[in-house]
N, C-alpha and C. Protein backbone atom coordinates (compact mmCIF):
# COMPACT_ATOMS: atom_id res chain seq x y z
N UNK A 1 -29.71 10.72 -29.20
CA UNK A 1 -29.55 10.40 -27.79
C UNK A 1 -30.94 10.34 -27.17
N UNK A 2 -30.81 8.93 -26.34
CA UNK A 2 -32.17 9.20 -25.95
C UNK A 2 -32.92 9.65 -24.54
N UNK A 3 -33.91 10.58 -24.32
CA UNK A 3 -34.26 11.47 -23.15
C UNK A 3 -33.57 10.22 -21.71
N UNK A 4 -33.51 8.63 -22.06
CA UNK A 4 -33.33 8.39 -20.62
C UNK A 4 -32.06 8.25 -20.50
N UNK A 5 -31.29 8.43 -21.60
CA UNK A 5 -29.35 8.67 -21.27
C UNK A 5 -29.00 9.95 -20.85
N UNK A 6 -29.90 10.97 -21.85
CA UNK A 6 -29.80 12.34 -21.54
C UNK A 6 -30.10 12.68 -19.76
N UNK A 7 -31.15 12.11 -19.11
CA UNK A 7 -31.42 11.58 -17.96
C UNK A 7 -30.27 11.34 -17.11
N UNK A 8 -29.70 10.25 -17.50
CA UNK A 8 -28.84 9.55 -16.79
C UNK A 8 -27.51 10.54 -16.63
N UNK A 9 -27.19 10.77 -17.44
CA UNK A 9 -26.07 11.59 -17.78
C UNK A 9 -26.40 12.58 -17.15
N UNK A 10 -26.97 13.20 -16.59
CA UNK A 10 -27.32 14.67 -15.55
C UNK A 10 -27.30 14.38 -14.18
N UNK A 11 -27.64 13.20 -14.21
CA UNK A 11 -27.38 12.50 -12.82
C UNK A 11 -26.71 12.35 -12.32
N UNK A 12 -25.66 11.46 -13.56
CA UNK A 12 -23.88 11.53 -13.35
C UNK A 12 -23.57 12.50 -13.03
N UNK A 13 -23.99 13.71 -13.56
CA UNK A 13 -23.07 14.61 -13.41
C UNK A 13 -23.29 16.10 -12.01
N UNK A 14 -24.34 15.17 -11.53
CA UNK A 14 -24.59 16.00 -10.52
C UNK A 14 -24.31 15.41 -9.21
N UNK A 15 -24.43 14.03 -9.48
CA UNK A 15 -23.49 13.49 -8.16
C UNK A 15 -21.96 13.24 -8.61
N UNK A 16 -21.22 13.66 -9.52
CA UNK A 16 -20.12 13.74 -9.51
C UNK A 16 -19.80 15.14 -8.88
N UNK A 17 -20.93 15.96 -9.00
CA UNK A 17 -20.76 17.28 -8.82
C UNK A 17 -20.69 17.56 -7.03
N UNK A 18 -21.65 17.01 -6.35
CA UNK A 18 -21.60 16.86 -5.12
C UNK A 18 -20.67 15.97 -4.79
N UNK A 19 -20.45 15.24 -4.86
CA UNK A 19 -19.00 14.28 -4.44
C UNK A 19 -17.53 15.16 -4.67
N UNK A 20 -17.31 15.21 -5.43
CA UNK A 20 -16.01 16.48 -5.54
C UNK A 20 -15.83 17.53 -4.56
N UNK A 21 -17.39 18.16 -4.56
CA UNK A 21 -17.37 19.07 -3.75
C UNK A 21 -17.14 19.04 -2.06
N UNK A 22 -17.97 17.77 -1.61
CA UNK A 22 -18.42 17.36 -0.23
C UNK A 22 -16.53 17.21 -0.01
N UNK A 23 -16.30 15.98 -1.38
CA UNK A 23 -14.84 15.46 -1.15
C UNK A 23 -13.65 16.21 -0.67
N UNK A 24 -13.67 17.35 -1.16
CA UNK A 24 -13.02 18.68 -1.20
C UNK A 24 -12.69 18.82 0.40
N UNK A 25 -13.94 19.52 0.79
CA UNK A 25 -13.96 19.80 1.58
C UNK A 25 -13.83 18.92 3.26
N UNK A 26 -14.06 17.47 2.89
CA UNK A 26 -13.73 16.52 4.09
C UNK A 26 -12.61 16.65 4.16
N UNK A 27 -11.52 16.20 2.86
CA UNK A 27 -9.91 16.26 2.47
C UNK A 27 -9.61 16.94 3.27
N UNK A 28 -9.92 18.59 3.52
CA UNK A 28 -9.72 19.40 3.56
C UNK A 28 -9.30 19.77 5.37
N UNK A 29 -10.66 19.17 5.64
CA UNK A 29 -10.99 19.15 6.98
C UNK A 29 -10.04 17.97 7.47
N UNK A 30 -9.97 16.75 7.20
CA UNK A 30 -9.14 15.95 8.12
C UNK A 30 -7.78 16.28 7.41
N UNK A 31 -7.19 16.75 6.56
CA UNK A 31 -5.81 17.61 6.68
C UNK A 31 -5.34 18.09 7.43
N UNK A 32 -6.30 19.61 8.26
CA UNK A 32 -6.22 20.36 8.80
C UNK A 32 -6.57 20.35 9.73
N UNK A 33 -7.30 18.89 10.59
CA UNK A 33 -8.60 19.07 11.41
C UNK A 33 -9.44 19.91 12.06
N UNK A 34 -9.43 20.90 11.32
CA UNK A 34 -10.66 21.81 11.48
C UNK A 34 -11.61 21.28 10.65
N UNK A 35 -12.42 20.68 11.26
CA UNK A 35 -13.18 20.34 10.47
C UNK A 35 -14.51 21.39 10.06
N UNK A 36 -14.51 22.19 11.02
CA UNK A 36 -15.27 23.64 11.22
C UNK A 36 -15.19 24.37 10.45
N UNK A 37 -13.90 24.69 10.62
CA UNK A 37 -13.02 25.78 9.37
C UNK A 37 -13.35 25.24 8.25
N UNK A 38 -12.96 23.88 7.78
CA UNK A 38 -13.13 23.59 6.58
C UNK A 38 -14.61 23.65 5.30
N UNK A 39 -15.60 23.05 6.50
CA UNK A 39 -16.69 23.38 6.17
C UNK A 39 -17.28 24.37 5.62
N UNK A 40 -16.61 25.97 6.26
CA UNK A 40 -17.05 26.95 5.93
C UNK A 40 -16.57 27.96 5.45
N UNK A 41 -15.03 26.64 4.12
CA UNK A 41 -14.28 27.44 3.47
C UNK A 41 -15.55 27.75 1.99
N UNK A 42 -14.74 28.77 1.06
CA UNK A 42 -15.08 28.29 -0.52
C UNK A 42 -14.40 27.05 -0.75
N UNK A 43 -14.87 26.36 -1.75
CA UNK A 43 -13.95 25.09 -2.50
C UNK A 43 -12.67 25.73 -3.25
N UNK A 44 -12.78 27.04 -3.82
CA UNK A 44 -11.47 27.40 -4.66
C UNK A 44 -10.74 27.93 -3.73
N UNK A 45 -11.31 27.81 -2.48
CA UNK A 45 -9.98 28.03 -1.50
C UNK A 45 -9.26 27.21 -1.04
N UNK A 46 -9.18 26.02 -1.23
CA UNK A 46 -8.91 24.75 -0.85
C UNK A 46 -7.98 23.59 -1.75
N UNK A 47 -6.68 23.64 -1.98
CA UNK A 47 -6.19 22.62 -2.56
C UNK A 47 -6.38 21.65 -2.97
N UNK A 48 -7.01 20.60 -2.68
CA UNK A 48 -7.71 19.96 -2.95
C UNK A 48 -8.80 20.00 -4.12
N UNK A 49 -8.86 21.45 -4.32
CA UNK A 49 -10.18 21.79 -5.26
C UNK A 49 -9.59 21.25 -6.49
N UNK A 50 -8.38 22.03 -6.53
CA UNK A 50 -7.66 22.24 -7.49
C UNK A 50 -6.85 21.02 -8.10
N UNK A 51 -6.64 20.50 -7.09
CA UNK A 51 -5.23 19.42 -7.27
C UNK A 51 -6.22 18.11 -7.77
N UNK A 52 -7.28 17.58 -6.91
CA UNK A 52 -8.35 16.65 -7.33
C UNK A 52 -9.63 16.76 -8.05
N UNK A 53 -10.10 17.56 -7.64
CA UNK A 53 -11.52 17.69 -7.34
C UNK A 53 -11.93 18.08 -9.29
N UNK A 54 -11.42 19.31 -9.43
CA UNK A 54 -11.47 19.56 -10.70
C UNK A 54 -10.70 18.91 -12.00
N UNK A 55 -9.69 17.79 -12.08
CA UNK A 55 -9.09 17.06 -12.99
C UNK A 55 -10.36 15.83 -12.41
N UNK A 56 -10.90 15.53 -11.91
CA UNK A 56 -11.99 14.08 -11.76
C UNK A 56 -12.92 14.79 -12.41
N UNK A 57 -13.46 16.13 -12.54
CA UNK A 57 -14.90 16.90 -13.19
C UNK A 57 -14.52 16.97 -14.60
N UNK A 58 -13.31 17.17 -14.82
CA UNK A 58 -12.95 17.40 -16.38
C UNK A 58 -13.00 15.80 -16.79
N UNK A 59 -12.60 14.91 -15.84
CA UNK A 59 -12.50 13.29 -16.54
C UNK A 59 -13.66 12.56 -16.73
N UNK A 60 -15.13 13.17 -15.70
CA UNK A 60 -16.16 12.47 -16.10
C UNK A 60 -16.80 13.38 -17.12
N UNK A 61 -16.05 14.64 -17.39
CA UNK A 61 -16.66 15.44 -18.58
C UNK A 61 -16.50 14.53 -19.95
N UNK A 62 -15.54 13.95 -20.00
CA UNK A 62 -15.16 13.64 -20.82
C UNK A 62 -15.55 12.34 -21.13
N UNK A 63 -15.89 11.27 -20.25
CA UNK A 63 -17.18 10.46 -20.08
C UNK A 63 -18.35 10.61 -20.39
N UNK A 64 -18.65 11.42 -19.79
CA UNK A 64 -20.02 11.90 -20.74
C UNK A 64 -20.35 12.06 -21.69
N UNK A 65 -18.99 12.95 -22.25
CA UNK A 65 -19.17 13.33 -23.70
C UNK A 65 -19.37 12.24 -24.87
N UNK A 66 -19.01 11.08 -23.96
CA UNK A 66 -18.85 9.77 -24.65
C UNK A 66 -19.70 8.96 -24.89
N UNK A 67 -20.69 9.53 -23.42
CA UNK A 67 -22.03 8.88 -23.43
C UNK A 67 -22.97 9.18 -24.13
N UNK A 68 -23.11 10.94 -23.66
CA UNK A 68 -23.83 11.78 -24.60
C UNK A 68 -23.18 12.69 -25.48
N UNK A 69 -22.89 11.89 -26.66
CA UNK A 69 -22.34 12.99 -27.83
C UNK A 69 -22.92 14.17 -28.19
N UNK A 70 -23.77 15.00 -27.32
CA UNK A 70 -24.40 15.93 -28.19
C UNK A 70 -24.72 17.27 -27.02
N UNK A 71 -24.40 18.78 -27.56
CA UNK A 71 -24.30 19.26 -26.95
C UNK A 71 -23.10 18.74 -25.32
N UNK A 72 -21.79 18.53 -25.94
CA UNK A 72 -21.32 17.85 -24.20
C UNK A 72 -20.84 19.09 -23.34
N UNK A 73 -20.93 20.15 -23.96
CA UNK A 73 -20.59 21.59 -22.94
C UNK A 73 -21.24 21.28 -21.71
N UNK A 74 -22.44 20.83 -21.65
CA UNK A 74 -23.51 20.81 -20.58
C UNK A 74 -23.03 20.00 -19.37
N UNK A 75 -22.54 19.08 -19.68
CA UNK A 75 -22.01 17.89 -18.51
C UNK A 75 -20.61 19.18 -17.41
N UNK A 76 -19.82 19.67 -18.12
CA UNK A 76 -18.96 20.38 -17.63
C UNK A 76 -19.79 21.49 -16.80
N UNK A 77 -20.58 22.33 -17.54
CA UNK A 77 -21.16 23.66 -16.70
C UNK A 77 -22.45 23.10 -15.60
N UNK A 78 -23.12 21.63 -15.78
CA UNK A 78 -23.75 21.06 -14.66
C UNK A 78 -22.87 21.25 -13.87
N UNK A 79 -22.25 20.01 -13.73
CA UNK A 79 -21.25 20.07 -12.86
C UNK A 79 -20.93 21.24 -12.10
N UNK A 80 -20.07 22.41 -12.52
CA UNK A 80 -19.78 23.46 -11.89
C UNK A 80 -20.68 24.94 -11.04
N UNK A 81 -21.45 24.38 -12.12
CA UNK A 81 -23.12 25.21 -11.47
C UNK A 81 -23.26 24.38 -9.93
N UNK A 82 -23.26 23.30 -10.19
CA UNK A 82 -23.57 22.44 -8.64
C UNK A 82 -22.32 23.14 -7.47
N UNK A 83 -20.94 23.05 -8.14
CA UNK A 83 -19.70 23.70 -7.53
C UNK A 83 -20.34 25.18 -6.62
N UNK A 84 -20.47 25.72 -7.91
CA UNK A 84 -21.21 27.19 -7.37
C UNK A 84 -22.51 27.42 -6.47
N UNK A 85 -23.29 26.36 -6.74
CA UNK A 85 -24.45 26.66 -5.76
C UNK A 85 -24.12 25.89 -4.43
N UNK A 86 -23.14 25.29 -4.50
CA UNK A 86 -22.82 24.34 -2.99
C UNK A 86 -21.82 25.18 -2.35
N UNK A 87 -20.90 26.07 -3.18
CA UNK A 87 -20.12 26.87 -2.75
C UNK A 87 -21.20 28.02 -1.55
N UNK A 88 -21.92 28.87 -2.22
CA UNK A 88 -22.90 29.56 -1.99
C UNK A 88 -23.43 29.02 -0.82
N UNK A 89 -23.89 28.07 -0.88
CA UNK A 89 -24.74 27.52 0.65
C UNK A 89 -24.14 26.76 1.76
N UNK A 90 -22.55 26.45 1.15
CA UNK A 90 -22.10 25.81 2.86
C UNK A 90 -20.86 27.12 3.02
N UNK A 91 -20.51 28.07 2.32
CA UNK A 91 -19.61 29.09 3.02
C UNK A 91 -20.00 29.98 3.70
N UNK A 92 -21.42 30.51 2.75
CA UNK A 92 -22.50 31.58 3.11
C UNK A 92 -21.99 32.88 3.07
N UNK A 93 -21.50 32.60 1.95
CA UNK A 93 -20.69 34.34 1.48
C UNK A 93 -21.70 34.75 0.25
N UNK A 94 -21.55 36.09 0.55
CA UNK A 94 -22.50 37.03 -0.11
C UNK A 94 -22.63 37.19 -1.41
N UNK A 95 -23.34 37.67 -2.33
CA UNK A 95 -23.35 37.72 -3.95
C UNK A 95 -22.26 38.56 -4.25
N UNK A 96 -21.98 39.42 -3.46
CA UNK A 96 -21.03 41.13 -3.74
C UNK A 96 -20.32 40.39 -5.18
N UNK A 97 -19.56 39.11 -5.35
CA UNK A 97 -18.18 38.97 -6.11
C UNK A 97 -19.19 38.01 -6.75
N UNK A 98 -20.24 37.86 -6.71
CA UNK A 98 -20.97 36.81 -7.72
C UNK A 98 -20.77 37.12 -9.53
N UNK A 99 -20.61 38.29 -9.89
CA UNK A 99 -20.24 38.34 -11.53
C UNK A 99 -18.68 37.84 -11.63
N UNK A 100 -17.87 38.05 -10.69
CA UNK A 100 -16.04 37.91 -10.67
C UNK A 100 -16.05 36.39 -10.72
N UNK A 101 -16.81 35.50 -9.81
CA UNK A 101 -16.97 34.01 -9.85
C UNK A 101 -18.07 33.24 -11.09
N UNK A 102 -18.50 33.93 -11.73
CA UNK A 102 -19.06 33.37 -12.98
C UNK A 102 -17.85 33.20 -14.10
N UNK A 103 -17.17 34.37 -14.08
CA UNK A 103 -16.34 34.36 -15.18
C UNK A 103 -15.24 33.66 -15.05
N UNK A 104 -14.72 33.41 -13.58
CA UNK A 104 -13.58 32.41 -13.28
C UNK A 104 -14.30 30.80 -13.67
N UNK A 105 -15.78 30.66 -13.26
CA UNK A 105 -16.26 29.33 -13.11
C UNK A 105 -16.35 29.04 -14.78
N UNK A 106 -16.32 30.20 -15.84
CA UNK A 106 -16.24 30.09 -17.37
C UNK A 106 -15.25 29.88 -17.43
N UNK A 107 -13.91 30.35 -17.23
CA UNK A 107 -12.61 30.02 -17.61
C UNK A 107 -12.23 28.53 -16.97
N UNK A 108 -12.77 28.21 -15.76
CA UNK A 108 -11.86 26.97 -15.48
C UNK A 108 -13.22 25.71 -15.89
N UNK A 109 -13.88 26.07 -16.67
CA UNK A 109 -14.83 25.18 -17.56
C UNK A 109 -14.57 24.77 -18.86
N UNK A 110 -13.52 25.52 -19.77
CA UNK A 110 -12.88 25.72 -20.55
C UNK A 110 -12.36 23.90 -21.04
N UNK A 111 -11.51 23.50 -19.85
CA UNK A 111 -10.89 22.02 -20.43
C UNK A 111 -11.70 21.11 -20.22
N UNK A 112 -12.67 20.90 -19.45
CA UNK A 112 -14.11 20.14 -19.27
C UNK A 112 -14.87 20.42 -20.62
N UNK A 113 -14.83 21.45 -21.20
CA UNK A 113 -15.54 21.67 -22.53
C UNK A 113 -14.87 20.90 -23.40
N UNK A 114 -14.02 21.00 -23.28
CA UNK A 114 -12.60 19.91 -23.87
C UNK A 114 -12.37 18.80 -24.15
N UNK A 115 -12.23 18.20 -22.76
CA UNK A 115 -12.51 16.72 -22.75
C UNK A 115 -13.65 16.36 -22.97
N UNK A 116 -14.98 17.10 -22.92
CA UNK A 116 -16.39 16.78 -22.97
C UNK A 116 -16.32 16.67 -24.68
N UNK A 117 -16.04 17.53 -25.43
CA UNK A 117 -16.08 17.23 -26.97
C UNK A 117 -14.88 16.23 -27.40
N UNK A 118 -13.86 16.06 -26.50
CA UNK A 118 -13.61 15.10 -27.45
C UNK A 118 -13.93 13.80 -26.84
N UNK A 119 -14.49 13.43 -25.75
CA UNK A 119 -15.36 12.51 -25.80
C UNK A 119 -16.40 12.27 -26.54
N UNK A 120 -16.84 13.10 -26.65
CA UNK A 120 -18.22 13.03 -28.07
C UNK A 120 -17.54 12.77 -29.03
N UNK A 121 -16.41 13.39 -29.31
CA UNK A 121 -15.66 13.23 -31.01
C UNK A 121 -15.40 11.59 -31.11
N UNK A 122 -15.31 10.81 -30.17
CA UNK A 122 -14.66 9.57 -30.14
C UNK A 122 -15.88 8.63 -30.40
N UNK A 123 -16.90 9.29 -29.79
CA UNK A 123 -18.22 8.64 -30.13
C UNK A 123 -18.56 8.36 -31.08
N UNK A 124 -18.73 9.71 -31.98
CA UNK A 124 -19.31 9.82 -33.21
C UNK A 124 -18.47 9.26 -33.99
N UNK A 125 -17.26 9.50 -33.59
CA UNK A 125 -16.59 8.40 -34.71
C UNK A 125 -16.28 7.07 -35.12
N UNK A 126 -16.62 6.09 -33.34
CA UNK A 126 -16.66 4.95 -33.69
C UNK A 126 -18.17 4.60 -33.97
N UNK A 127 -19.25 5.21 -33.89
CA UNK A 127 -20.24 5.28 -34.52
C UNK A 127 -20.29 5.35 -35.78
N UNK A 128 -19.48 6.14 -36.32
CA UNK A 128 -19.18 6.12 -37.88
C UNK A 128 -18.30 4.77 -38.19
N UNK A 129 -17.95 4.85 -37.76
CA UNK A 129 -16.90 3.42 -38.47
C UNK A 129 -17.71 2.32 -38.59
N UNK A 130 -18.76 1.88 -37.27
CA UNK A 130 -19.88 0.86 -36.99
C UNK A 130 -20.55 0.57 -38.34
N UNK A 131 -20.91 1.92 -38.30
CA UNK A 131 -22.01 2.49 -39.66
C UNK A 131 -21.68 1.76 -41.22
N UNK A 132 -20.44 2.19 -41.33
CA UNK A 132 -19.68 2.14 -42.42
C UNK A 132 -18.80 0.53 -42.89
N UNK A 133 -19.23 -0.37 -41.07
CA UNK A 133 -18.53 -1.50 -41.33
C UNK A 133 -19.91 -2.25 -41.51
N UNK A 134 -21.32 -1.61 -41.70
CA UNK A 134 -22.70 -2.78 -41.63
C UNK A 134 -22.67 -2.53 -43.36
């Protein structure tokens, strides 16, 4: 893979990462029109997180993985790292539960790890077939 896909692919995945998130939270706000309130929810407080936001992060995980076959864990925990640090700076809630939200942000990274390898698996294999048909 080369450094300017590896590139690219972080990019993707960090404005997929802010888009979900921002997305989340507009949803959220013209639902409810608080748009106030909404702003200065967490994202895992928010339906939307759940129902959209995170099945689109697992689907470009899995894009990626396609793009960049190698190491594709990374595209998933970008992503959610961005979740977490955007969480952090538009709710403005405190570290106190910061170890309790690492380990949830590991568990619901889990099927993004998922779809991220078997996007790679699909890679490498029609790569192999390519290979094997020259």
């Amino acid at each position: 893979m080369t450094p300017d896909r590896t590139l690219l692919c972080y990019m993707i995945a960090v404005l997929a990462a802010f888009a979900t998130a921002f997305g989340t939270q507009l949803v959220a706000a013209i639902a409810t029109g608080d748009y106030a309130g909404a702003f200065r929810r967490e994202l895992v407080d928010l339906s939307p997180y759940w129902v959209v936001a995170l099945p689109a992060c697992y689907l470009v995980a899995g894009v990626l993985g396609y793009m960049g076959p190698v190491r594709t864990w990374r595209w998933i925990v970008t992503m959610l790292a961005i979740h977490a640090l955007y969480t952090f700076l538009s709710a403005g809630s405190g570290l106190s539960l910061w170890p309790l939200a690492l380990v949830m942000y590991l568990v619901i990274s889990l099927p993004g790890i998922l779809t991220g390898w078997l996007g790679g698996l699909i890679r490498r294999r029609r790569d192999a077939a390519v290979q094997g048909g020259n």
